[in-house]
N, C-alpha and C. Protein backbone atom coordinates (compact mmCIF):
# COMPACT_ATOMS: atom_id res chain seq x y z
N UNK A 1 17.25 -33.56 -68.03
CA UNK A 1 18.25 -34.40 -67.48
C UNK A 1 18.40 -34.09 -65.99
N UNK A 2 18.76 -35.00 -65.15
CA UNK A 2 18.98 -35.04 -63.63
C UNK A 2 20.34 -35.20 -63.55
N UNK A 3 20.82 -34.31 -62.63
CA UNK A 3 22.00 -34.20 -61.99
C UNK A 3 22.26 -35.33 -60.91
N UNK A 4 23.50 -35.86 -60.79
CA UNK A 4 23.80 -36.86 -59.92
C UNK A 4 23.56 -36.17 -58.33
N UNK A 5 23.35 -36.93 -57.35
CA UNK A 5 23.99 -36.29 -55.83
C UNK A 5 25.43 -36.85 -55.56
N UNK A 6 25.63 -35.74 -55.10
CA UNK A 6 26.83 -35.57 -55.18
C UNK A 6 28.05 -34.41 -53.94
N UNK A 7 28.85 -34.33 -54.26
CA UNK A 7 29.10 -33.24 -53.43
C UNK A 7 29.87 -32.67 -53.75
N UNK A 8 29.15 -32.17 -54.96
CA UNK A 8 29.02 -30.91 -55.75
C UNK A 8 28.37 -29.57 -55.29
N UNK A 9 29.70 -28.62 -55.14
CA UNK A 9 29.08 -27.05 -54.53
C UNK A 9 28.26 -26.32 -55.74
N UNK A 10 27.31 -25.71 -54.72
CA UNK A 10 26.33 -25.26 -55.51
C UNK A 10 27.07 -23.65 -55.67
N UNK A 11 26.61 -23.21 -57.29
CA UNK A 11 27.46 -21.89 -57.52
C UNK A 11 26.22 -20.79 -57.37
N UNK A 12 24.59 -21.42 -57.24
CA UNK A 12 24.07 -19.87 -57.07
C UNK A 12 23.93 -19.29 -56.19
N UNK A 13 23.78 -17.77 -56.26
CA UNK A 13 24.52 -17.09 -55.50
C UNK A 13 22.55 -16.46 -54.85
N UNK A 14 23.01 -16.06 -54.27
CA UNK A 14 21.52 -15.81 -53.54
C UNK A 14 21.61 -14.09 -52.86
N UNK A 15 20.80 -13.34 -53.67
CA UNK A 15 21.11 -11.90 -53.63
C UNK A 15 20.50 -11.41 -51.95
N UNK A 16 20.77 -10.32 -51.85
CA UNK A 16 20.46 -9.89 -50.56
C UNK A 16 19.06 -9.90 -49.89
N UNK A 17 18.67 -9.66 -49.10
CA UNK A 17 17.18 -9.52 -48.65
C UNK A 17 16.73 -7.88 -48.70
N UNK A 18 15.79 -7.28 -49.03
CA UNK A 18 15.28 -6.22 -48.59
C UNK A 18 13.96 -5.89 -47.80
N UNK A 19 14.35 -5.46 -46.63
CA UNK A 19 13.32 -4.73 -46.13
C UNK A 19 12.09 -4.12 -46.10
N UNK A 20 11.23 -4.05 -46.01
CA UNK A 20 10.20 -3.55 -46.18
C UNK A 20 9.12 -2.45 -45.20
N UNK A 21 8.76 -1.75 -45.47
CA UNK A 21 7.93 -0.80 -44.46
C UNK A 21 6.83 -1.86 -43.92
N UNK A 22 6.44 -1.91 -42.77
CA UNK A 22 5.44 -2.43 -41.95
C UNK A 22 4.06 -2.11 -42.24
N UNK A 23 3.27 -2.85 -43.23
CA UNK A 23 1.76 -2.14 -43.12
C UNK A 23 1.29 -1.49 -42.30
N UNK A 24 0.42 -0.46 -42.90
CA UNK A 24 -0.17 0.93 -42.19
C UNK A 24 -1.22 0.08 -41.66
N UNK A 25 -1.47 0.43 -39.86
CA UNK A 25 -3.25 -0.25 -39.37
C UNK A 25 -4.11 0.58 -40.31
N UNK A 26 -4.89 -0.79 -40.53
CA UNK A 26 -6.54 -0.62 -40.99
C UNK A 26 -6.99 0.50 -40.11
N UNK A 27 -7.50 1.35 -41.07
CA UNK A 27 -8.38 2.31 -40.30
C UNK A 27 -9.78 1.92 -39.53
N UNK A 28 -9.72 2.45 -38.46
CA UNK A 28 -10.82 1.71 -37.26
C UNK A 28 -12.39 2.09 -38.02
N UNK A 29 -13.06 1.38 -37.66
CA UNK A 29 -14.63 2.15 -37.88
C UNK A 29 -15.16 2.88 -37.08
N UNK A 30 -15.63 3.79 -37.04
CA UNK A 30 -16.03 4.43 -35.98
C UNK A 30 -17.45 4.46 -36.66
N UNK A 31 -18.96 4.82 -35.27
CA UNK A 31 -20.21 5.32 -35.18
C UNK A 31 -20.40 6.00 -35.76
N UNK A 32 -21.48 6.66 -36.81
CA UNK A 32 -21.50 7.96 -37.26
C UNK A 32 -22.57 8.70 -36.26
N UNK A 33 -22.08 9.48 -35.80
CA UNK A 33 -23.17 10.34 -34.97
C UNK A 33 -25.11 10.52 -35.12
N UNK A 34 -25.69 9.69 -34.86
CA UNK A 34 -27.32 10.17 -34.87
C UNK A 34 -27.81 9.23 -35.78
N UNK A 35 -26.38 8.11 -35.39
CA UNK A 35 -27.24 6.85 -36.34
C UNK A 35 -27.74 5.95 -35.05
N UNK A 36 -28.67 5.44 -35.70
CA UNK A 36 -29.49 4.19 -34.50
C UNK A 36 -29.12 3.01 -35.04
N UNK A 37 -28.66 2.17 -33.92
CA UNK A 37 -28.67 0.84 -34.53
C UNK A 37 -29.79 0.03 -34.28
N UNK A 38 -30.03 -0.84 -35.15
CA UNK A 38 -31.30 -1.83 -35.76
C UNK A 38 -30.87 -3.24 -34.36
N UNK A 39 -31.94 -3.25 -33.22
CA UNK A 39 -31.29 -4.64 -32.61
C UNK A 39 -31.80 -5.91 -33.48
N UNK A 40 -30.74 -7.00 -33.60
CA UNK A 40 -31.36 -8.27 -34.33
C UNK A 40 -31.86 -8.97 -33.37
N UNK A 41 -32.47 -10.04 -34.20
CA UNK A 41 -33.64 -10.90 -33.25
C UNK A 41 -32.48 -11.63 -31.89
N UNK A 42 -31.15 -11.67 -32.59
CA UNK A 42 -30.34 -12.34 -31.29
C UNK A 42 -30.11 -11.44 -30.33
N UNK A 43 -30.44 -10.40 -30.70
CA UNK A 43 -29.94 -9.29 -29.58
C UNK A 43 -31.14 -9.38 -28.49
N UNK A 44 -32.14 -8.99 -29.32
CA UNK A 44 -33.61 -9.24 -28.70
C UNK A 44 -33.90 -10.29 -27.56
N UNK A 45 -33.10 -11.56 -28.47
CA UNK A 45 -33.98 -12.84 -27.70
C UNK A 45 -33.28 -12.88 -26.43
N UNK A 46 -31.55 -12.41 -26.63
CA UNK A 46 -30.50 -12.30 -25.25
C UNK A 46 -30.55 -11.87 -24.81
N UNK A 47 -31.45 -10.37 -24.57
CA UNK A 47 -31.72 -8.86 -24.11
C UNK A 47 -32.25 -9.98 -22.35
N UNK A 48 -33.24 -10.71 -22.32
CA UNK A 48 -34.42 -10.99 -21.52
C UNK A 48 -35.08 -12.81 -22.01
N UNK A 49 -34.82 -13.68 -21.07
CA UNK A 49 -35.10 -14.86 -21.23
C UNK A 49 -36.85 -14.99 -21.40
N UNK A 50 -36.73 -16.23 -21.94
CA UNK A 50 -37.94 -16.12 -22.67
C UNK A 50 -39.38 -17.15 -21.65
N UNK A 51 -39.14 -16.34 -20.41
CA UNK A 51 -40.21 -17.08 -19.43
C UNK A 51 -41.01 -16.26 -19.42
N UNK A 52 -42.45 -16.66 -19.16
CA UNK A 52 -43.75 -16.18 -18.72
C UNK A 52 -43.65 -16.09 -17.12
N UNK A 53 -43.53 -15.21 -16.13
CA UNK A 53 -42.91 -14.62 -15.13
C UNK A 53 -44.28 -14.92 -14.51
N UNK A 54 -45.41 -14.67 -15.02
CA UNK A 54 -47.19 -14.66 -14.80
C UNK A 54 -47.22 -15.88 -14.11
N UNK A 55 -46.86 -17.10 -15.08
CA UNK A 55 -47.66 -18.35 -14.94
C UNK A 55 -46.09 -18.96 -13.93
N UNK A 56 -45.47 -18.55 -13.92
CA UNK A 56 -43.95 -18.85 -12.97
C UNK A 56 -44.64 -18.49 -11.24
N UNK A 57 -44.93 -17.54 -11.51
CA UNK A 57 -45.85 -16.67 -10.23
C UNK A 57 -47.16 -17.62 -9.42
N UNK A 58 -47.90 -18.33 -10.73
CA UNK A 58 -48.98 -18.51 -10.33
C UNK A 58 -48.38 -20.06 -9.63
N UNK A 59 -47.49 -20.71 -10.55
CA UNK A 59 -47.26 -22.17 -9.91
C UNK A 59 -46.61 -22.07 -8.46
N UNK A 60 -45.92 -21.25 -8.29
CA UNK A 60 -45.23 -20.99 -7.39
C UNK A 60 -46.22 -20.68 -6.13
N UNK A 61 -47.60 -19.80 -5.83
CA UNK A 61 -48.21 -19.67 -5.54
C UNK A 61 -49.24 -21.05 -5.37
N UNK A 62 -49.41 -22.19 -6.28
CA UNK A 62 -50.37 -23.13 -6.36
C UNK A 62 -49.00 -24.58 -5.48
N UNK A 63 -48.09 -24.06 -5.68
CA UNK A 63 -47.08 -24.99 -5.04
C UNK A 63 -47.43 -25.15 -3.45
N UNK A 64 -46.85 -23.51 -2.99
CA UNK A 64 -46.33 -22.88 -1.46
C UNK A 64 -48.21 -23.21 -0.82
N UNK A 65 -49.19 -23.19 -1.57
CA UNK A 65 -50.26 -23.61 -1.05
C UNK A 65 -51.05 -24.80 -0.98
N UNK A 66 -50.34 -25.98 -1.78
CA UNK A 66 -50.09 -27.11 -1.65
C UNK A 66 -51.61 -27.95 -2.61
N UNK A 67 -52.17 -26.65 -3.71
CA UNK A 67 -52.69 -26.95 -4.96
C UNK A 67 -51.95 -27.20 -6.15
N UNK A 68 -50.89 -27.47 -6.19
CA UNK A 68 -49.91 -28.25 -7.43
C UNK A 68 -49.84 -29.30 -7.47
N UNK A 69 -50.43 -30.30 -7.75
CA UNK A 69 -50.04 -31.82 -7.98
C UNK A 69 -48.91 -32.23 -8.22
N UNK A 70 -48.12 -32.26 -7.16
CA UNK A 70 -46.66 -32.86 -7.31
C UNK A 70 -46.81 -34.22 -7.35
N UNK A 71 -45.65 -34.74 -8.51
CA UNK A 71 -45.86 -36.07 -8.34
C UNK A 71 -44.85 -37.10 -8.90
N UNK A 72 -43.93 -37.54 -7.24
CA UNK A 72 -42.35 -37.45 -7.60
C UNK A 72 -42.57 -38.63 -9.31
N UNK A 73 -43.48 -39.08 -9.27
CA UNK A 73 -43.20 -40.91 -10.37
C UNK A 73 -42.97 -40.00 -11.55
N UNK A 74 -44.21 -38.57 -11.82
CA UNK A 74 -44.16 -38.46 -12.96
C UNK A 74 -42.67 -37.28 -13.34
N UNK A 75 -42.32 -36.58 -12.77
CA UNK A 75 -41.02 -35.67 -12.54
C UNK A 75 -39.93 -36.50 -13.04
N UNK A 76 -39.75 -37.98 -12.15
CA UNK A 76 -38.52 -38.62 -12.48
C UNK A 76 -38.82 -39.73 -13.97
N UNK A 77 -40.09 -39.96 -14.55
CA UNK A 77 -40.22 -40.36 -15.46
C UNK A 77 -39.56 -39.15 -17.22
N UNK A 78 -40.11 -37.91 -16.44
CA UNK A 78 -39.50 -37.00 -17.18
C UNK A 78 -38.59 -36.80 -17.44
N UNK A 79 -37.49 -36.86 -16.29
CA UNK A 79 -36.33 -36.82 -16.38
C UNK A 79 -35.56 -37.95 -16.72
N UNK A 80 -36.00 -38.94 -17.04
CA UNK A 80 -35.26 -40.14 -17.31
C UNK A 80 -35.46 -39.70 -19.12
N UNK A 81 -36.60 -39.48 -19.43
CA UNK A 81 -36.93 -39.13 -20.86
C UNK A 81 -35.73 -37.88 -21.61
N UNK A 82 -35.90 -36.94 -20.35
CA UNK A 82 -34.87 -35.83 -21.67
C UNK A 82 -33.79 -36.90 -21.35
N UNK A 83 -33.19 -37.92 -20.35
CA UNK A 83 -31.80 -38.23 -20.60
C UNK A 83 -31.93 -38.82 -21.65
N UNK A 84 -33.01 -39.51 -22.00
CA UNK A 84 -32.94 -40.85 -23.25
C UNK A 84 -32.98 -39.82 -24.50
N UNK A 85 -33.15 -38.52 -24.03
CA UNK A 85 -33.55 -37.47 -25.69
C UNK A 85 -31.96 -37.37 -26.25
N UNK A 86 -31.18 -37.00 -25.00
CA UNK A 86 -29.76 -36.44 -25.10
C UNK A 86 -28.95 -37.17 -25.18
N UNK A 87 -29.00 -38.31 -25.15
CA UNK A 87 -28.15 -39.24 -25.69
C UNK A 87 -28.25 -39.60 -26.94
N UNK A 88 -29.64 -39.30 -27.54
CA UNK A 88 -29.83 -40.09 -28.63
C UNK A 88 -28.89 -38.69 -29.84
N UNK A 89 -28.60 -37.69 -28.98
CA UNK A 89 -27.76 -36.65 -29.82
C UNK A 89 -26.62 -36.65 -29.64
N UNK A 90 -26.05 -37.83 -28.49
CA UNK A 90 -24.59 -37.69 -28.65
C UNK A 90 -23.54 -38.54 -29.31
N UNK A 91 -22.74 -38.08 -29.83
CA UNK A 91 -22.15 -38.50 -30.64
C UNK A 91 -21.55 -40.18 -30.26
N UNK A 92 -21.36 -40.75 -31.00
CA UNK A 92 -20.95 -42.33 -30.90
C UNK A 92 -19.05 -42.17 -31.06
């Protein structure tokens, strides 16, 4: 059965609150002495970017001596391409 609304005082009584002790901190982890840690491949790959410094050297060298076939049509054809790549990943 349902009670009318009304304005009718309510008689329960609502007991006190108690207190409580504050959880103890989590104990920290600490290193154990003369252990090695294992680097993961993300550590690895972030350690040092992943260029060939050699062939960076050599273009750079085939550039400043004016054996690089620069060639603004095909550069800006490229670059029109990754834009058409990166859009095709952005969201609608």
């Amino acid at each position: 059965m349902v009670d009318s609304i009304g304005s009718k005082l309510s008689t329960n009584k609502v007991a006190g609150v108690t207190r409580v002790a504050t959880p103890a901190a989590a104990a920290s982890v600490t290193k154990q002495p003369g252990t090695a840690q294992v680097p993961t491949v993300a550590a690895q790959l972030a350690a040092s970017a992943p260029v060939d410094m050699d062939r960076v050297a050599r273009i750079k060298q085939a550039v400043a001596s004016g054996n690089f076939p620069l060639s603004p049509t095909t550069i800006a054809d490229t670059l029109i391409a990754a834009r058409y790549e990166w859009m095709s990943h952005d969201k609608a």
